[in-house]
N, C-alpha and C. Protein backbone atom coordinates (compact mmCIF):
# COMPACT_ATOMS: atom_id res chain seq x y z
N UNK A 1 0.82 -1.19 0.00
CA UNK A 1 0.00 0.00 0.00
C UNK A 1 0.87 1.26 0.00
N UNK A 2 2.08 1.57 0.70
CA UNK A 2 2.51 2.23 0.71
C UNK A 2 3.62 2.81 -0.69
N UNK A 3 3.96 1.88 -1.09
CA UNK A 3 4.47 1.83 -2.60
C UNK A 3 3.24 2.66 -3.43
N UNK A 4 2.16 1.77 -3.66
CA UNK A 4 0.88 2.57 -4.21
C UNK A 4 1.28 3.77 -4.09
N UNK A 5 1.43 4.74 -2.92
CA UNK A 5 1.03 5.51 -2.50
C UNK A 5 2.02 6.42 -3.21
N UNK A 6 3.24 6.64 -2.60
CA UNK A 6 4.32 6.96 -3.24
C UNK A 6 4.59 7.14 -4.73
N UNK A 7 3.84 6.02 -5.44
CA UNK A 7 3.98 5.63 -6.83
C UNK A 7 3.19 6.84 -7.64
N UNK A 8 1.60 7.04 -6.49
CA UNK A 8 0.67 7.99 -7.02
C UNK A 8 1.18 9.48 -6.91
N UNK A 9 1.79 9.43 -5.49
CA UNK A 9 2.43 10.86 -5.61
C UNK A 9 3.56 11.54 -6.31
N UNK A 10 4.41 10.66 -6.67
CA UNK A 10 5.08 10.50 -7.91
C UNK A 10 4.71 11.04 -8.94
N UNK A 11 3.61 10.66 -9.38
CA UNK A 11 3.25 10.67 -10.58
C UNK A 11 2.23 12.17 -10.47
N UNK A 12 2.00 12.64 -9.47
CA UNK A 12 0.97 13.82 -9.41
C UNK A 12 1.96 14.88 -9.23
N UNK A 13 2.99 14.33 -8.74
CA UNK A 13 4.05 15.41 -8.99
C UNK A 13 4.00 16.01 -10.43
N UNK A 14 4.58 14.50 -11.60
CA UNK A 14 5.38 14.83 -12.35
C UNK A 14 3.94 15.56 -12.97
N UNK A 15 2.54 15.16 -13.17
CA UNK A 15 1.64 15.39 -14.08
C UNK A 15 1.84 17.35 -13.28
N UNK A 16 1.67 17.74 -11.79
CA UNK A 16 1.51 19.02 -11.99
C UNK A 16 2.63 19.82 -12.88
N UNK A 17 4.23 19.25 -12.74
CA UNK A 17 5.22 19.95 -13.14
C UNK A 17 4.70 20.03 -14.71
N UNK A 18 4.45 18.65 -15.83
CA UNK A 18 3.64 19.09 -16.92
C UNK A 18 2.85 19.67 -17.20
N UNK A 19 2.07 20.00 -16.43
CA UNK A 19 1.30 20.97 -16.32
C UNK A 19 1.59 22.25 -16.40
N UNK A 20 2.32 23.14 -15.34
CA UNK A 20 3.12 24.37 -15.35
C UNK A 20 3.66 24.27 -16.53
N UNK A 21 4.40 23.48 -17.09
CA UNK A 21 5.74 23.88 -18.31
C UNK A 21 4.70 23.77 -19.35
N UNK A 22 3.97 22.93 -19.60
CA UNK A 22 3.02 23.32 -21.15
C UNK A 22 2.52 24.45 -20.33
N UNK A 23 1.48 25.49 -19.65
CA UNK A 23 0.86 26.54 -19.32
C UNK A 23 2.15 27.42 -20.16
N UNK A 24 3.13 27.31 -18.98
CA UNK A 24 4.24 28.44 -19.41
C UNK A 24 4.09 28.97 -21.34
N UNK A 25 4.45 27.44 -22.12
CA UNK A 25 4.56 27.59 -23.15
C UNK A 25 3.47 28.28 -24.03
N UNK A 26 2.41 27.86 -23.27
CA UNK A 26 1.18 28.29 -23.93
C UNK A 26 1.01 29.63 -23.83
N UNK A 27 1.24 29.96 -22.26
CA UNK A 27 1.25 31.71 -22.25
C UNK A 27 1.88 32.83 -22.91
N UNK A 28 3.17 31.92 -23.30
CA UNK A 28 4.24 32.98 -24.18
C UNK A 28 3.83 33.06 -25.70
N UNK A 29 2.95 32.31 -26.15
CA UNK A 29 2.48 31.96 -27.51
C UNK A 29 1.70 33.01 -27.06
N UNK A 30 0.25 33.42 -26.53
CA UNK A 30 -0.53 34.13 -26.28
C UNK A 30 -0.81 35.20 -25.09
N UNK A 31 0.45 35.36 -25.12
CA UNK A 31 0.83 36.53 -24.04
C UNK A 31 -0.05 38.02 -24.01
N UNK A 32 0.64 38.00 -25.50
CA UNK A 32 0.00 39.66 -26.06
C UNK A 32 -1.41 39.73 -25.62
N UNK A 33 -2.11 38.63 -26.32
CA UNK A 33 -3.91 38.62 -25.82
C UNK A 33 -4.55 38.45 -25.03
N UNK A 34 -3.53 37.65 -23.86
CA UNK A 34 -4.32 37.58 -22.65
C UNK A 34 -3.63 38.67 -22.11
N UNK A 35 -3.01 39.39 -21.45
CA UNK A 35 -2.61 40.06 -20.94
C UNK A 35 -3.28 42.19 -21.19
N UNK A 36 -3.46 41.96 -22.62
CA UNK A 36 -4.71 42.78 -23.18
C UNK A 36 -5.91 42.55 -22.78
N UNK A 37 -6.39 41.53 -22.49
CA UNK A 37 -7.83 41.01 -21.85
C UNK A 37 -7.66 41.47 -21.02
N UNK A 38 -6.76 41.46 -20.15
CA UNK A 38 -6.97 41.00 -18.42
C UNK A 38 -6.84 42.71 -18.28
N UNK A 39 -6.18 43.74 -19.04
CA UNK A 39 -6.40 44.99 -18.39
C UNK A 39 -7.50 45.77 -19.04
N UNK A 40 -8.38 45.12 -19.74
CA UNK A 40 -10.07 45.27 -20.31
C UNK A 40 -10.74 44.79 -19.23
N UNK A 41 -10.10 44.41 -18.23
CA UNK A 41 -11.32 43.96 -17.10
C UNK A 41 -12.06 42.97 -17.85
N UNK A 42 -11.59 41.95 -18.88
CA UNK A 42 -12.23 40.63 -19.08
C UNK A 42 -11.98 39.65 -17.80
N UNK A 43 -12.79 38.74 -17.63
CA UNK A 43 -12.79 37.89 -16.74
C UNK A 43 -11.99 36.59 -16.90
N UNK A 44 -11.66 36.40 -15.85
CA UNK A 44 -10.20 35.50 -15.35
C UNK A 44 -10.79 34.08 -17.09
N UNK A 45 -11.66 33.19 -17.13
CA UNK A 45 -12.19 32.55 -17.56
C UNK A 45 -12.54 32.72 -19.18
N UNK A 46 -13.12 34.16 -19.11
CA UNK A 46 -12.91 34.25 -20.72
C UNK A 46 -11.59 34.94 -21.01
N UNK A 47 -10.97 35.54 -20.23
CA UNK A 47 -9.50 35.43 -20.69
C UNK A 47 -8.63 34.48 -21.38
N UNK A 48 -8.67 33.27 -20.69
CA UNK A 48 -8.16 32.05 -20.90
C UNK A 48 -8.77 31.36 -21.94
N UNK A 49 -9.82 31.78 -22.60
CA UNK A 49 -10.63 30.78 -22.66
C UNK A 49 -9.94 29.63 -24.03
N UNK A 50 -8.82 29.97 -24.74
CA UNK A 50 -8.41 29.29 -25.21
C UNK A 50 -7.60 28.01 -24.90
N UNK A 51 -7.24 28.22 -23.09
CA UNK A 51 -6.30 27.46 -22.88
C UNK A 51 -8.01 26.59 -21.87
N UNK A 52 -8.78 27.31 -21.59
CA UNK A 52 -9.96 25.94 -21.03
C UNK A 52 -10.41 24.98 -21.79
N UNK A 53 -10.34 25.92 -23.42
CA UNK A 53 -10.25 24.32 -24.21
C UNK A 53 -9.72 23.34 -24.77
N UNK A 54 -8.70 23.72 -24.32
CA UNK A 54 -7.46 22.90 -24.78
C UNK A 54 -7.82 22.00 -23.42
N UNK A 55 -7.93 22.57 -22.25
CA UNK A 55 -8.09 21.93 -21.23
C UNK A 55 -9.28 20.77 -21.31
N UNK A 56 -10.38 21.25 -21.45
CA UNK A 56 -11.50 20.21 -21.75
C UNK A 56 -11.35 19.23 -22.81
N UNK A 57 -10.60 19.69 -24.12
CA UNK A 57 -10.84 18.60 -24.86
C UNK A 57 -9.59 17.51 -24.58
N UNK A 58 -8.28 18.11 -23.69
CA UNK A 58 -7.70 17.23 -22.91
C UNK A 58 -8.03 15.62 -22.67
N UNK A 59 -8.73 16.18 -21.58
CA UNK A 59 -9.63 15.31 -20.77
C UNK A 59 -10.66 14.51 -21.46
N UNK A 60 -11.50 15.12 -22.28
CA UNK A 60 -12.24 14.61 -23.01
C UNK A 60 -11.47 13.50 -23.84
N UNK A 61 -10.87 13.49 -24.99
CA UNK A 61 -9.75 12.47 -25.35
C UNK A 61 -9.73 11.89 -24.25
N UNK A 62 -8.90 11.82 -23.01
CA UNK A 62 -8.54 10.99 -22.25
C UNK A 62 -9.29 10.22 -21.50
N UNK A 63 -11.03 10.81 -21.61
CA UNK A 63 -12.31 9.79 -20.62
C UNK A 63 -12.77 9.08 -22.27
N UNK A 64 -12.15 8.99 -23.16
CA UNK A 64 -12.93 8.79 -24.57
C UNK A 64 -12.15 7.22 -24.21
N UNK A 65 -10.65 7.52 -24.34
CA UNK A 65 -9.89 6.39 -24.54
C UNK A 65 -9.66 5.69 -23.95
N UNK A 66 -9.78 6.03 -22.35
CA UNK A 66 -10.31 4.79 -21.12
C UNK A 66 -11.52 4.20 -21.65
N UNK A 67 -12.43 4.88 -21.53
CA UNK A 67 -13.67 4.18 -22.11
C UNK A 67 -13.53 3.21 -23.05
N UNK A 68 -12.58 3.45 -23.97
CA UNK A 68 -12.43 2.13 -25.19
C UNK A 68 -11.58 1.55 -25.03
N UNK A 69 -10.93 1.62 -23.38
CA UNK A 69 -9.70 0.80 -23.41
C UNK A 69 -10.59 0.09 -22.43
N UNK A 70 -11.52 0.31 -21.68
CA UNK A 70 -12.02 -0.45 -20.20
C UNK A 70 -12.86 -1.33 -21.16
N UNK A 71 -13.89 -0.60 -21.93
CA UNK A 71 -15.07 -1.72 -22.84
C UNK A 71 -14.59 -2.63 -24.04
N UNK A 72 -13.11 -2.46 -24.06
CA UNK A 72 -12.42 -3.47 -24.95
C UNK A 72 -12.32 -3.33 -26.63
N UNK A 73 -13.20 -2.15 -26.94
CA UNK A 73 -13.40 -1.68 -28.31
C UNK A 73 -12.44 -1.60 -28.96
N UNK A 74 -11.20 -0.98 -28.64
CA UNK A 74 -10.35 -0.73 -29.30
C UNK A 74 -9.25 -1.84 -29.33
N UNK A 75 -9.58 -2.73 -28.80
CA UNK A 75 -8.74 -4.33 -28.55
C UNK A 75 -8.16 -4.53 -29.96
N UNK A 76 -8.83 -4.79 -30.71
CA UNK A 76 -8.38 -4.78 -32.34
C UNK A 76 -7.21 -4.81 -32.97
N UNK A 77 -7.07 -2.95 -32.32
CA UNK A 77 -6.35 -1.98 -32.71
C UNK A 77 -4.67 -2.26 -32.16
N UNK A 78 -4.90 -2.57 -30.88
CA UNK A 78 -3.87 -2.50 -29.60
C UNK A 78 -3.12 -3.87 -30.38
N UNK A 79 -2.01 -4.03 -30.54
CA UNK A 79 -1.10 -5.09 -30.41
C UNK A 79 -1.10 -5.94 -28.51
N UNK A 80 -1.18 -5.00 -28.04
CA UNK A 80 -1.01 -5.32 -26.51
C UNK A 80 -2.73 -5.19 -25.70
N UNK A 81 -3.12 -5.16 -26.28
CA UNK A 81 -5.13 -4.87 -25.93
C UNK A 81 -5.27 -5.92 -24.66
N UNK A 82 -4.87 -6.81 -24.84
CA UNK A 82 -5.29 -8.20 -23.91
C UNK A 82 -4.82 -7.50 -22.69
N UNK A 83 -3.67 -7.29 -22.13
CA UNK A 83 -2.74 -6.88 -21.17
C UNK A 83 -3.41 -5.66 -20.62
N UNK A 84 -3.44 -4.64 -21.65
CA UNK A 84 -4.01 -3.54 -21.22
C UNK A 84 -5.69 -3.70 -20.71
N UNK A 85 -6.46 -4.26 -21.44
CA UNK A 85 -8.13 -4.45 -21.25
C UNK A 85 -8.03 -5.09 -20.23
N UNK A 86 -7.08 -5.97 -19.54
CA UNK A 86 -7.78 -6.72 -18.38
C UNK A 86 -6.85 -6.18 -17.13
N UNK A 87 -6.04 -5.62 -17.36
CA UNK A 87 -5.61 -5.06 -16.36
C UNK A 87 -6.70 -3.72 -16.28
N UNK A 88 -7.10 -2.94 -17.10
CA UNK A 88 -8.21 -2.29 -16.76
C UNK A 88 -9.41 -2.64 -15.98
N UNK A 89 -9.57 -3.79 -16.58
CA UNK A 89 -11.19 -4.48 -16.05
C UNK A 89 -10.99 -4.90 -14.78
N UNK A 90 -9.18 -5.37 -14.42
CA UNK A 90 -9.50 -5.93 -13.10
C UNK A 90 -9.01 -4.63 -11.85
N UNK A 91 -9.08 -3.18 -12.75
CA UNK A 91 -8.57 -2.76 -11.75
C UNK A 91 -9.95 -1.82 -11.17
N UNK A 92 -10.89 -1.97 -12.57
CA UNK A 92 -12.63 -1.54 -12.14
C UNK A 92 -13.24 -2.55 -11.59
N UNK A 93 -12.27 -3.22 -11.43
CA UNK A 93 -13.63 -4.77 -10.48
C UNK A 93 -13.06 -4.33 -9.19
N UNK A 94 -11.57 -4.17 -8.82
CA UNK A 94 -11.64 -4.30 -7.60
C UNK A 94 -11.96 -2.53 -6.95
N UNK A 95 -11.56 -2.03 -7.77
CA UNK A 95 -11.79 -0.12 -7.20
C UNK A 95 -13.38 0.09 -7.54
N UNK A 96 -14.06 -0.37 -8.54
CA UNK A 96 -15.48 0.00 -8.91
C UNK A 96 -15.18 1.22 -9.76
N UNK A 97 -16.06 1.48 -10.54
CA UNK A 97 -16.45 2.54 -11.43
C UNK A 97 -16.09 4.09 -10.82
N UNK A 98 -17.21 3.88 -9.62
CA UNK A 98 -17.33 4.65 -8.80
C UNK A 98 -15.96 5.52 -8.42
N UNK A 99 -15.39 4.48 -7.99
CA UNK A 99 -13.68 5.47 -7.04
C UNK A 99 -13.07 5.75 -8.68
N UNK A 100 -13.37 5.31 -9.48
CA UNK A 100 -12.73 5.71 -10.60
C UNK A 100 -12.79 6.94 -10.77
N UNK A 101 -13.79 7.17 -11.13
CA UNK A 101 -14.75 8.19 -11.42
C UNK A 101 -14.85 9.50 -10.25
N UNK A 102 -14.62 9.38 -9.71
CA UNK A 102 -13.71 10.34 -8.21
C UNK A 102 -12.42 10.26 -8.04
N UNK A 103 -11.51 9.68 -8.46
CA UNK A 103 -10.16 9.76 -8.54
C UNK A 103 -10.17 10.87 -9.66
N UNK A 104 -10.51 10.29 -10.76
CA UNK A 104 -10.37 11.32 -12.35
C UNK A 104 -11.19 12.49 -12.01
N UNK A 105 -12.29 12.95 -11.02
CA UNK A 105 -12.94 14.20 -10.85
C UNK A 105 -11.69 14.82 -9.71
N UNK A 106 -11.06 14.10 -8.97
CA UNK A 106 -10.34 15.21 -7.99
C UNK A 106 -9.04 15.04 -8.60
N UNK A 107 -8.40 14.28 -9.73
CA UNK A 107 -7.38 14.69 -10.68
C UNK A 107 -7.41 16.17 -11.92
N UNK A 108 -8.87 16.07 -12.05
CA UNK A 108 -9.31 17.20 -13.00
C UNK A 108 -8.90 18.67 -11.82
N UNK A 109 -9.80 18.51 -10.62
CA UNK A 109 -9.89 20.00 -9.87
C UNK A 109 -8.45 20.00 -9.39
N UNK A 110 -7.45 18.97 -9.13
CA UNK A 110 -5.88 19.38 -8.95
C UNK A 110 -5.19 20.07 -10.03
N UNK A 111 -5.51 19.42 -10.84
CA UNK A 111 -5.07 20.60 -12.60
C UNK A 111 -5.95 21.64 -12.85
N UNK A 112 -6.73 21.82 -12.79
CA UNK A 112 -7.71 22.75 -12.89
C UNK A 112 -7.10 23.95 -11.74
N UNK A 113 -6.87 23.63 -10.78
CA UNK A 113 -6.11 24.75 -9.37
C UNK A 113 -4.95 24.81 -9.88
N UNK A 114 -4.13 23.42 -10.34
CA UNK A 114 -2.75 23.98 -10.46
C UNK A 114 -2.80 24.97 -11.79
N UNK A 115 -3.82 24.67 -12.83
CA UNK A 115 -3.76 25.57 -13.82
C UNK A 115 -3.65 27.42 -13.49
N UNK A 116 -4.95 27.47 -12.66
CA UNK A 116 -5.36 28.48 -12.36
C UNK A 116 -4.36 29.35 -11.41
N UNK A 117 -3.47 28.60 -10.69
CA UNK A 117 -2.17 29.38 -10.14
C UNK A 117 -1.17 29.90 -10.73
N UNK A 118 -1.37 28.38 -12.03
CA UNK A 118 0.10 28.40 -12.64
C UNK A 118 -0.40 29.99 -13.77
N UNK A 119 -1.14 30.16 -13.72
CA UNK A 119 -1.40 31.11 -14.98
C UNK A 119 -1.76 32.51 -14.28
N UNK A 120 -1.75 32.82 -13.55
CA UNK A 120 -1.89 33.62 -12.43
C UNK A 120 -0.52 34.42 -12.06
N UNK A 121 0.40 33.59 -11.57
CA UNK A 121 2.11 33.48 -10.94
C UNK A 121 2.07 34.34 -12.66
N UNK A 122 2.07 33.01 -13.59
CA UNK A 122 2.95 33.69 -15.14
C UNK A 122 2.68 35.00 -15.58
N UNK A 123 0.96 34.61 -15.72
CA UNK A 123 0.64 36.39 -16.08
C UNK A 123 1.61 37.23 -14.95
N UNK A 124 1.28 37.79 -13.49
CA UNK A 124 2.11 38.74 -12.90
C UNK A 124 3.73 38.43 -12.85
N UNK A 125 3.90 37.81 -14.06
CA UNK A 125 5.38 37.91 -13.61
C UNK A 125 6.32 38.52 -15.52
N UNK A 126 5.15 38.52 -16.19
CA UNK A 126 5.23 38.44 -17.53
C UNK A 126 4.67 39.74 -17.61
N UNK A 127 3.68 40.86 -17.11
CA UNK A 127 2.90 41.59 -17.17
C UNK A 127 3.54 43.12 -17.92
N UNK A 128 4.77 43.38 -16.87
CA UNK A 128 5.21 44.57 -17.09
C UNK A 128 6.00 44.35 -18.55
N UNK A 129 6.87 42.86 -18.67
CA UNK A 129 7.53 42.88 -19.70
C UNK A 129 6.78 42.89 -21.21
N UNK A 130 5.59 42.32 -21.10
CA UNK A 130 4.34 42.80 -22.26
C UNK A 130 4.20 44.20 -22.51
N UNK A 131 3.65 44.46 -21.63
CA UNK A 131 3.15 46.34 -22.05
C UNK A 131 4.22 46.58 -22.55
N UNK A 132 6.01 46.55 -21.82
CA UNK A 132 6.94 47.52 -22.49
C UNK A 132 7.57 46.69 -23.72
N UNK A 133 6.74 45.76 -24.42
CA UNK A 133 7.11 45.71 -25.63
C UNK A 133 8.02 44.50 -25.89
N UNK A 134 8.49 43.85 -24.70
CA UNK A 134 9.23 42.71 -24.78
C UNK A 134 8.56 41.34 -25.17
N UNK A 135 9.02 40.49 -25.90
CA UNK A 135 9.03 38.84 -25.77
C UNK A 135 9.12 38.37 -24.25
């Protein structure tokens, strides 16, 4: 259990640090426009709103392809399908749908916060060097 544990935090590490470094990248691509929003008094949300959908359809892909990796659909496809489909199936038999399905909702609101910091920190730290004209 404790391995588990470690293994998960591990890995929530590395997913927030990916997280921050694609944001970063994304912000410097669209610096100029959000940073123009945000002193229009546009709101935090439609500011972003290019990077929420990048965000949603994220996720979306990723509840698409569990889904066809748990219901076996894409077995076909997979050279390795067997391995993968039943290690899925046996890991929804013993966790249930349920804890699934609450693990991936409080994985979403940890990225979703770390987003919302990480883009927060960048904008005020990127702010002054925008207006005066810098990259």
């Amino acid at each position: 259990m404790r391995q588990l544990m470690l293994t998960s935090l591990g890995l929530l590490v590395v997913l927030l640090l990916l997280v921050v470094q694609n944001l970063s990248i994304f912000f410097n691509k669209y610096q100029r426009k959000f940073i123009v929003r945000r002193l229009f008094g546009t709101g935090f949300f439609r500011t972003y709103k290019e990077y929420i959908g990048l965000f949603a359809a994220t996720w979306l892909v990723q509840f698409l392809i569990c889904y066809l990796v748990i219901k076996g659909v894409i077995s076909h496809f997979l050279e390795l399908a067997s391995r993968v489909s039943s290690v899925a199936s046996a890991v929804s038999e013993v966790s249930g749908t349920a804890t699934i399905k609450l693990v991936a909702a409080g994985l979403i609101l940890i990225e979703l916060a770390a987003s919302v910091i990480a883009l927060v920190l960048i904008e005020q730290r990127h702010r002054v060097k925008v207006l005066k004209g810098g990259n």
